[in-house]
N, C-alpha and C. Protein backbone atom coordinates (compact mmCIF):
# COMPACT_ATOMS: atom_id res chain seq x y z
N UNK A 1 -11.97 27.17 -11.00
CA UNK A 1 -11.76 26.16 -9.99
C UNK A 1 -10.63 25.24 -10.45
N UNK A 2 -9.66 25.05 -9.22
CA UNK A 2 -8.55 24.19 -10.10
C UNK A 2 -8.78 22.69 -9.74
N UNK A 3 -8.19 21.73 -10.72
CA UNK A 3 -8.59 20.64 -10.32
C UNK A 3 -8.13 19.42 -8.93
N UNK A 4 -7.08 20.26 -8.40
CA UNK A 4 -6.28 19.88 -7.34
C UNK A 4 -7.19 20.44 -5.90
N UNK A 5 -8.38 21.14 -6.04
CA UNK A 5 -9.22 21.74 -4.94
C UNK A 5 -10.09 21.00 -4.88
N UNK A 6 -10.82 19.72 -5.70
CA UNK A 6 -11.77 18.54 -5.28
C UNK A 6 -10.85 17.68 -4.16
N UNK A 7 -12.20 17.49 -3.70
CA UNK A 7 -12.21 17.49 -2.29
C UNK A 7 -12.06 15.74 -2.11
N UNK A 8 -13.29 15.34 -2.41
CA UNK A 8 -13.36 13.98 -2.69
C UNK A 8 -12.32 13.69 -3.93
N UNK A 9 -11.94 13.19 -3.78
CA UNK A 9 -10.67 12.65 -4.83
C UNK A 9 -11.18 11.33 -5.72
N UNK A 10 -10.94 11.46 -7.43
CA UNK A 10 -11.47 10.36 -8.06
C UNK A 10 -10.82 9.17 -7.73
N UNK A 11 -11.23 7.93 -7.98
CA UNK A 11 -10.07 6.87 -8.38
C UNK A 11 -9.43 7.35 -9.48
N UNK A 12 -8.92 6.32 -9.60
CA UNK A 12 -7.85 6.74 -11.21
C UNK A 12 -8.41 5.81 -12.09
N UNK A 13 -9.21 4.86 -12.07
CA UNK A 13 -10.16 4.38 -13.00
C UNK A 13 -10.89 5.20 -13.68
N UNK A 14 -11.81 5.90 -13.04
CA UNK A 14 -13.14 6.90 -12.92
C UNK A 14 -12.20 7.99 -13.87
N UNK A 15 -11.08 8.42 -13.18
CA UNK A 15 -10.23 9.61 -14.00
C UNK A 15 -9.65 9.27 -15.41
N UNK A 16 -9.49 7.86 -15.56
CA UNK A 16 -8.60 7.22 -16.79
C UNK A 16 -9.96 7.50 -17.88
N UNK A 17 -11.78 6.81 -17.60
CA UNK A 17 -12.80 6.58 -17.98
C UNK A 17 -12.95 8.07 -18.77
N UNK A 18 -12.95 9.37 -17.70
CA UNK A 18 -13.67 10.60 -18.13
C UNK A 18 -12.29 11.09 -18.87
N UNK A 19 -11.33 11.12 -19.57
CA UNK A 19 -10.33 11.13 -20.22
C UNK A 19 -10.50 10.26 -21.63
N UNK A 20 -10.66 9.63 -21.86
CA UNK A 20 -11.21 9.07 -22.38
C UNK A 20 -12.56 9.34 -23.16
N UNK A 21 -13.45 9.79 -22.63
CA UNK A 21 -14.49 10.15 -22.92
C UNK A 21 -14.21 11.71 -23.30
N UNK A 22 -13.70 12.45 -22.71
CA UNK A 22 -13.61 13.57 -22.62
C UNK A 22 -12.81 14.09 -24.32
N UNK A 23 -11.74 13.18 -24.31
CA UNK A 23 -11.06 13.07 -25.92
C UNK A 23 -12.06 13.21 -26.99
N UNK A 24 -13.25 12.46 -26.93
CA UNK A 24 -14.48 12.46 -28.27
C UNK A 24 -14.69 13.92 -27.99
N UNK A 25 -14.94 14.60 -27.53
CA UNK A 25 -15.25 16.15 -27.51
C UNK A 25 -14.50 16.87 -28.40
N UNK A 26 -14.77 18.15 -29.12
CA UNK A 26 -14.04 18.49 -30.18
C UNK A 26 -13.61 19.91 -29.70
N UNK A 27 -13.76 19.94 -28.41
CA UNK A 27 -12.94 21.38 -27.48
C UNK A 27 -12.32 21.21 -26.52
N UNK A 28 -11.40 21.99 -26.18
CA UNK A 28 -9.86 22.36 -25.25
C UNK A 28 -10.38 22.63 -24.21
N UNK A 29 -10.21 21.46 -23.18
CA UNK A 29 -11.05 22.21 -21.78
C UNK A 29 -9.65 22.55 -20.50
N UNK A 30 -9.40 22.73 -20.09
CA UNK A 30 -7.83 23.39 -19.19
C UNK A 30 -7.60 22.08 -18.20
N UNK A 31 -9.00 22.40 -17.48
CA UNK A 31 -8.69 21.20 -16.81
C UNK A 31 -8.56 19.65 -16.89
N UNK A 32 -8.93 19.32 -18.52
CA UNK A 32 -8.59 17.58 -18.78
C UNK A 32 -7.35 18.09 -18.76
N UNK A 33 -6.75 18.86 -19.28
CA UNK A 33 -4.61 18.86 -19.16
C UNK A 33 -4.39 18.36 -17.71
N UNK A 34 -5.06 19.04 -16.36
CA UNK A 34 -4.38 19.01 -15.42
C UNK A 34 -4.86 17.74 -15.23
N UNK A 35 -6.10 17.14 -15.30
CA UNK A 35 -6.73 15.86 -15.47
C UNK A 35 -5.78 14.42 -15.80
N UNK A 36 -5.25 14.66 -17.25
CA UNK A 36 -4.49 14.11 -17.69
C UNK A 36 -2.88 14.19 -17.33
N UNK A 37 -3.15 15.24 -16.92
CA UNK A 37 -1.15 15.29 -15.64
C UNK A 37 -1.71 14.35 -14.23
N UNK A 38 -2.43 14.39 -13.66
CA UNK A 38 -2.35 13.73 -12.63
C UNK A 38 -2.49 12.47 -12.93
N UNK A 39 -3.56 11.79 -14.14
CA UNK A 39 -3.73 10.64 -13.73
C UNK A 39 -2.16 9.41 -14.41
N UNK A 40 -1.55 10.92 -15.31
CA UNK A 40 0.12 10.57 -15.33
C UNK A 40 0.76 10.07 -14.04
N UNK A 41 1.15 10.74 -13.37
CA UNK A 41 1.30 10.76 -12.42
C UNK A 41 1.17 9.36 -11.13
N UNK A 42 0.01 9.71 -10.96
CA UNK A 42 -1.06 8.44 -10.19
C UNK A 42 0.20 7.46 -11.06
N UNK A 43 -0.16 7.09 -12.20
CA UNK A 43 -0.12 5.75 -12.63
C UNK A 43 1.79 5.43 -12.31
N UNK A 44 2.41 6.41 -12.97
CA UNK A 44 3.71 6.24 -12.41
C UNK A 44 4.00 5.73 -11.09
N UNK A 45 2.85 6.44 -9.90
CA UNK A 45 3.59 6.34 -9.05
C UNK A 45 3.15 4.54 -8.35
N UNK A 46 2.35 4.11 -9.05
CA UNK A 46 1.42 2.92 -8.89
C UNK A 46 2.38 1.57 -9.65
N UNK A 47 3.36 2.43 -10.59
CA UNK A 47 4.07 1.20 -11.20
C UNK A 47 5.66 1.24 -10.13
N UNK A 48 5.77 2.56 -9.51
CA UNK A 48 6.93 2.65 -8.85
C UNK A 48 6.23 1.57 -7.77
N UNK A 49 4.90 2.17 -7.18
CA UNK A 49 5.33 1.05 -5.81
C UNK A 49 4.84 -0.42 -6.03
N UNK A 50 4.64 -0.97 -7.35
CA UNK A 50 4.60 -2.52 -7.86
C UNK A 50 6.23 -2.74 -7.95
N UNK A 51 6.60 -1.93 -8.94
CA UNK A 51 8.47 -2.39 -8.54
C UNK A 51 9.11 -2.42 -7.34
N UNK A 52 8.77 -1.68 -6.07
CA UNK A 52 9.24 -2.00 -5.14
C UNK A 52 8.80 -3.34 -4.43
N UNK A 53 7.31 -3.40 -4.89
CA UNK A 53 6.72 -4.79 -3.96
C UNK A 53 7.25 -6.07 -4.54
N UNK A 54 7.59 -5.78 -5.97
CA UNK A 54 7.76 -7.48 -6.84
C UNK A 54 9.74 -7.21 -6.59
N UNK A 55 10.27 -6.80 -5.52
CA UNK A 55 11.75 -6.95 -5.37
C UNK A 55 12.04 -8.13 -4.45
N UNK A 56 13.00 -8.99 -4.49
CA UNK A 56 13.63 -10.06 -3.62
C UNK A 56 13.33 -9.41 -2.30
N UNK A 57 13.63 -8.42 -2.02
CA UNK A 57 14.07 -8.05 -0.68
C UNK A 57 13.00 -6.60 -0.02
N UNK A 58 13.02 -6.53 1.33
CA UNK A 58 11.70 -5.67 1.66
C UNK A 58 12.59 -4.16 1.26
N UNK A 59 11.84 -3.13 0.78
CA UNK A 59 12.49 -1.73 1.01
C UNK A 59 12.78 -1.09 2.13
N UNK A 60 13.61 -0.30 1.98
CA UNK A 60 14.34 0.50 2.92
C UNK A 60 12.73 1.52 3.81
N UNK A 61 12.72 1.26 5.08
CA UNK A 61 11.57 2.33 5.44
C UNK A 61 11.74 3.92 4.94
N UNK A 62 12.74 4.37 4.69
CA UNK A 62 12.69 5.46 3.96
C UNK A 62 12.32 5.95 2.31
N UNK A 63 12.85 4.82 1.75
CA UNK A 63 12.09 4.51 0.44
C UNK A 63 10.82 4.41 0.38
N UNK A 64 10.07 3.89 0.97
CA UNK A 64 8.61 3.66 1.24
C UNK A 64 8.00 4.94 1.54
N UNK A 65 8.63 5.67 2.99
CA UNK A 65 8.55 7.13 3.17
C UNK A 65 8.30 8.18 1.94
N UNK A 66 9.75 7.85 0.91
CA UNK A 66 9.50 8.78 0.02
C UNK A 66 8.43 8.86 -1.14
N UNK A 67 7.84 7.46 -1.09
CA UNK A 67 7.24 6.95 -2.30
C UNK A 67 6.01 7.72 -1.78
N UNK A 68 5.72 7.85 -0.45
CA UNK A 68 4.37 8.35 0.19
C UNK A 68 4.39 9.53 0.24
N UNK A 69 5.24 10.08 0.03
CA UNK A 69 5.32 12.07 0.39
C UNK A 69 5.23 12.29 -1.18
N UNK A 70 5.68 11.80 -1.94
CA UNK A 70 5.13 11.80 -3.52
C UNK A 70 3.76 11.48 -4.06
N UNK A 71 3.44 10.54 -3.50
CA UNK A 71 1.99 10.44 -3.67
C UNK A 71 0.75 11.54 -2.91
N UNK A 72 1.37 12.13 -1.81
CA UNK A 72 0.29 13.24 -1.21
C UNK A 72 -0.03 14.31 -2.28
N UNK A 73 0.70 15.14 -3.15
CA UNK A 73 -0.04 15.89 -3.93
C UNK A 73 -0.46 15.64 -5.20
N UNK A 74 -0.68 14.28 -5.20
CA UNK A 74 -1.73 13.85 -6.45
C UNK A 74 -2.86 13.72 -6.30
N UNK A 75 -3.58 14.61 -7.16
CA UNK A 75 -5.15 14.23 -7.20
C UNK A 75 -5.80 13.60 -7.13
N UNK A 76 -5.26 12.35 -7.56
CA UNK A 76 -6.21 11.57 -8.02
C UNK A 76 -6.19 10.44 -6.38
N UNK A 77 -7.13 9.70 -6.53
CA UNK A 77 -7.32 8.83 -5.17
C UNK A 77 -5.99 7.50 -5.22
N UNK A 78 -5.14 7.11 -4.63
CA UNK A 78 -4.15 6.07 -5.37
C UNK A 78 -4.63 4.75 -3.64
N UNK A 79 -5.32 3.48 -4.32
CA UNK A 79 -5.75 2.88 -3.56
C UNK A 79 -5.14 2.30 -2.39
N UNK A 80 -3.76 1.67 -2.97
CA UNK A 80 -2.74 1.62 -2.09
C UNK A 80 -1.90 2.40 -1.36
N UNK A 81 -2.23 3.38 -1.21
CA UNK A 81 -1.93 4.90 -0.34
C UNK A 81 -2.42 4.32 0.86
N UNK A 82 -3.57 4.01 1.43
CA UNK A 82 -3.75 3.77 2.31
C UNK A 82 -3.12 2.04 2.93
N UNK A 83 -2.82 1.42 2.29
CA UNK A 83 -2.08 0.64 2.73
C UNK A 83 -0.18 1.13 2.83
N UNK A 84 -0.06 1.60 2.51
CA UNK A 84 1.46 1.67 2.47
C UNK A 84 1.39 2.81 3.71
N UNK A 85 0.35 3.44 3.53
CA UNK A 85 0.33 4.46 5.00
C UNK A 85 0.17 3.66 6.71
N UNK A 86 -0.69 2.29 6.63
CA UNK A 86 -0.57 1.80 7.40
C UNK A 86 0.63 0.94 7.78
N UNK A 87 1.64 0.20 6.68
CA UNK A 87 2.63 0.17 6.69
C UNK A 87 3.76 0.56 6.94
N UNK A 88 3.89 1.93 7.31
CA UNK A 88 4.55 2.65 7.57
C UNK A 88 4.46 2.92 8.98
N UNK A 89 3.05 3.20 9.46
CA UNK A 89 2.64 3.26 10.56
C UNK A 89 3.04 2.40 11.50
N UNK A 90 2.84 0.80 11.15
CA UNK A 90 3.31 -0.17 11.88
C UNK A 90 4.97 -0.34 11.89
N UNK A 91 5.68 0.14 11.35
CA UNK A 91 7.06 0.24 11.16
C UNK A 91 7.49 1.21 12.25
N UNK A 92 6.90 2.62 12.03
CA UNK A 92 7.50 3.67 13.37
C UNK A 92 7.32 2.95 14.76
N UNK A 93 5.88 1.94 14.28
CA UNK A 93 5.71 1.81 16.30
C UNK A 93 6.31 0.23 16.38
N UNK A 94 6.74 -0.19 15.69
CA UNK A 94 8.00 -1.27 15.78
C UNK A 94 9.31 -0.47 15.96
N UNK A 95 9.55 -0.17 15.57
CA UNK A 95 10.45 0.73 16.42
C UNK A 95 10.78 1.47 17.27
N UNK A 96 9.76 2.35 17.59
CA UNK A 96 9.60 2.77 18.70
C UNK A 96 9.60 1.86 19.97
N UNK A 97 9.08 0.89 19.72
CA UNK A 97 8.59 -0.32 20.55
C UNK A 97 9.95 -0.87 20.93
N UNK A 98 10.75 -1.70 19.44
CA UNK A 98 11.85 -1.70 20.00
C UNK A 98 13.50 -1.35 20.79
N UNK A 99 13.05 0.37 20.48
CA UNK A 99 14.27 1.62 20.82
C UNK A 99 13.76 1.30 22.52
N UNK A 100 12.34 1.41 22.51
CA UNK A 100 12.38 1.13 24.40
C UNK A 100 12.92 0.13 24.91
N UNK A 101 12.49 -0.90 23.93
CA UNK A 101 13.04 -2.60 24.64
C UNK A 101 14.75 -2.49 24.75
N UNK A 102 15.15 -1.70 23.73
CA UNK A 102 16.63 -2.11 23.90
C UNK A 102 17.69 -1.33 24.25
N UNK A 103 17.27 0.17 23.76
CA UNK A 103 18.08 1.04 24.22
C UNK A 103 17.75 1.82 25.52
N UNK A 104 18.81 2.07 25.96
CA UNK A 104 19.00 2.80 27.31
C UNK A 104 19.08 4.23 27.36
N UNK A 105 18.49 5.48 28.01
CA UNK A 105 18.12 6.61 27.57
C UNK A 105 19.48 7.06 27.72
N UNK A 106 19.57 7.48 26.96
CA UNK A 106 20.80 8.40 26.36
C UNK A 106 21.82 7.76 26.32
N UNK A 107 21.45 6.71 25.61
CA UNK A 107 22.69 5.74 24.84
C UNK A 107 23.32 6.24 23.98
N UNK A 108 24.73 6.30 23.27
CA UNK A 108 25.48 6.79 22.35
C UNK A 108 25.25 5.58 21.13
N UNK A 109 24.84 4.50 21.29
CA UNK A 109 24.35 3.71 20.53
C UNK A 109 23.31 3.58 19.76
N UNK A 110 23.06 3.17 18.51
CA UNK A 110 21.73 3.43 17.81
C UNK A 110 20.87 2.31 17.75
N UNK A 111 20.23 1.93 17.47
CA UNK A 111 19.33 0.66 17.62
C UNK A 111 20.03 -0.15 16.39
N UNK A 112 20.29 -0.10 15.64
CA UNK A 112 20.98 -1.02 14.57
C UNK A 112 22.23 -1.83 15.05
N UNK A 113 22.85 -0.95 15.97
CA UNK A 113 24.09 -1.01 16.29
C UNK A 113 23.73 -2.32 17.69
N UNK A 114 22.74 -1.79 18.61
CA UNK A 114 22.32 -2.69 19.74
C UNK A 114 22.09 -3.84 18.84
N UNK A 115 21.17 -3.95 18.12
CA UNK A 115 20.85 -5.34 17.37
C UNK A 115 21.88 -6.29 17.08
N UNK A 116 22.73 -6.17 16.22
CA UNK A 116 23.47 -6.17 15.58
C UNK A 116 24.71 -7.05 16.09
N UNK A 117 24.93 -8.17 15.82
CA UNK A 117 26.09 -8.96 16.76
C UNK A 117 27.39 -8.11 16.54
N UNK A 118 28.25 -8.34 17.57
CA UNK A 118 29.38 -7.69 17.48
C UNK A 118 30.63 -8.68 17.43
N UNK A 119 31.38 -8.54 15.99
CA UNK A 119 32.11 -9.86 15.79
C UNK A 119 33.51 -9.41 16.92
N UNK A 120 33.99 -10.03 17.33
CA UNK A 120 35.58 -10.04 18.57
C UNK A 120 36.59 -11.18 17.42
N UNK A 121 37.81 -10.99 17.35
CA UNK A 121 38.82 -11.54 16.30
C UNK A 121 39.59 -11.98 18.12
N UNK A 122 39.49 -13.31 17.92
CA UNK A 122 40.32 -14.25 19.33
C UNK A 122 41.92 -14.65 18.91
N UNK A 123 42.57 -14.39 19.49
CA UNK A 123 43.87 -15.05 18.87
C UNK A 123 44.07 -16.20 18.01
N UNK A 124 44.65 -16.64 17.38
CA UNK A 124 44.72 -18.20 16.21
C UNK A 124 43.60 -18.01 15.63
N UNK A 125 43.16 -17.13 14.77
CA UNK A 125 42.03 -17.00 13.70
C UNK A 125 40.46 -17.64 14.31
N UNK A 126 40.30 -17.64 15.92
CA UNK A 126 38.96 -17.86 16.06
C UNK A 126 38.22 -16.69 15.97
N UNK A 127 36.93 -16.73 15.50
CA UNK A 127 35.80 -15.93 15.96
C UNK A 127 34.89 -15.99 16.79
N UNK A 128 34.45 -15.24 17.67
CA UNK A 128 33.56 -15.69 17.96
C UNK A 128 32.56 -14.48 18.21
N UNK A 129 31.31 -14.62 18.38
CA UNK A 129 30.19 -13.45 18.61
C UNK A 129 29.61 -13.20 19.61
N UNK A 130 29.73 -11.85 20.25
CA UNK A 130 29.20 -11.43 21.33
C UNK A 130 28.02 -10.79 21.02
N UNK A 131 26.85 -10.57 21.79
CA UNK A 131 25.85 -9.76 22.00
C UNK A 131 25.94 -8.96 23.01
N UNK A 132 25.18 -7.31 22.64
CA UNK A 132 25.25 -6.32 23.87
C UNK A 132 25.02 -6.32 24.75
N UNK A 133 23.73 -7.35 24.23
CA UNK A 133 22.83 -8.33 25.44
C UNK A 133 23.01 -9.35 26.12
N UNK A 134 23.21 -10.16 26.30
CA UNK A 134 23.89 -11.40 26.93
C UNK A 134 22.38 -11.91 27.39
N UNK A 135 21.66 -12.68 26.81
CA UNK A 135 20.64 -13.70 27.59
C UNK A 135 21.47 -14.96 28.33
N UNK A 136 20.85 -15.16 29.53
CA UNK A 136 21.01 -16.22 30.51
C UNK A 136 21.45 -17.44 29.57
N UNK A 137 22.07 -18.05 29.92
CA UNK A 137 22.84 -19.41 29.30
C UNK A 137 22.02 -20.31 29.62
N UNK A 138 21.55 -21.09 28.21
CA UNK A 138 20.91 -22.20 28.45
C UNK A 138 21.64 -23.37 27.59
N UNK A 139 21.60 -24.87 28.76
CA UNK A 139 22.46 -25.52 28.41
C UNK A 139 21.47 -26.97 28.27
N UNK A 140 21.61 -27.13 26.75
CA UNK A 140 21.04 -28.36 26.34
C UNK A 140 21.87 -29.48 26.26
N UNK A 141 20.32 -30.63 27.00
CA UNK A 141 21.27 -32.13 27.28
C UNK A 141 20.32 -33.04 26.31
N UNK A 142 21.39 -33.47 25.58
CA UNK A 142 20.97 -34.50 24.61
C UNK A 142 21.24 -35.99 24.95
């Protein structure tokens, strides 16, 4: 039986514990190796997504993506899997959400691009900024 076919998946506590324990034994069992590769693993991938969370700035949704397609064939249970999965989740349907609000079907434009002010260079070094959008002009009286 290999150890990647349990079904219920340990924590990585529980897996760190029987590793541990398993060491006082004075015989070679196959599966603490694979035991001890995953809960490698697990832990790497648990310090990768603390370095992404303790950064100035939020990650790229694809970074996050990849951190999660790495974590699916580890054994071991990784707790924040299920949060970064819902995270992700709420990201596609923010977007999705906003590709309807803003783009027009079969726009040559991408949603970054709609967002995104579009600087215009005015003669005599003015700038000024247009939107794709143009909201109604509102004119404040002080």
């Amino acid at each position: 039986m290999c150890f990647s076919s349990f079904r219920p998946r340990l924590p990585l506590t529980s897996a760190e514990m029987i590793i541990k324990e398993v060491v006082l034994l004075p015989t070679y069992l196959p599966s603490v190796v694979a035991l001890k590769e995953a809960v490698k693993k697990a832990r790497d991938w648990v310090n990768r997504l603390e370095v992404l969370q303790k950064l100035e700035y939020s990650p790229y949704l694809e970074a996050l993506e990849s951190l999660m397609a790495k974590a699916k064939p580890i054994a071991i249970k990784l707790d924040s899997l299920d949060e970064l999965e819902n995270q992700i989740a709420a990201a596609h349907a923010w977007r999705e959400r906003t590709a309807k609000t803003f783009l027009r079907k079969n726009s040559y434009y991408s949603l970054i691009e709609v967002l995104s002010p579009k600087l215009d260079v005015l003669g005599r070094d003015l700038f000024t900024f247009t939107y794709r959008f143009q909201i109604s002009s509102v004119e404040f009286v002080y």
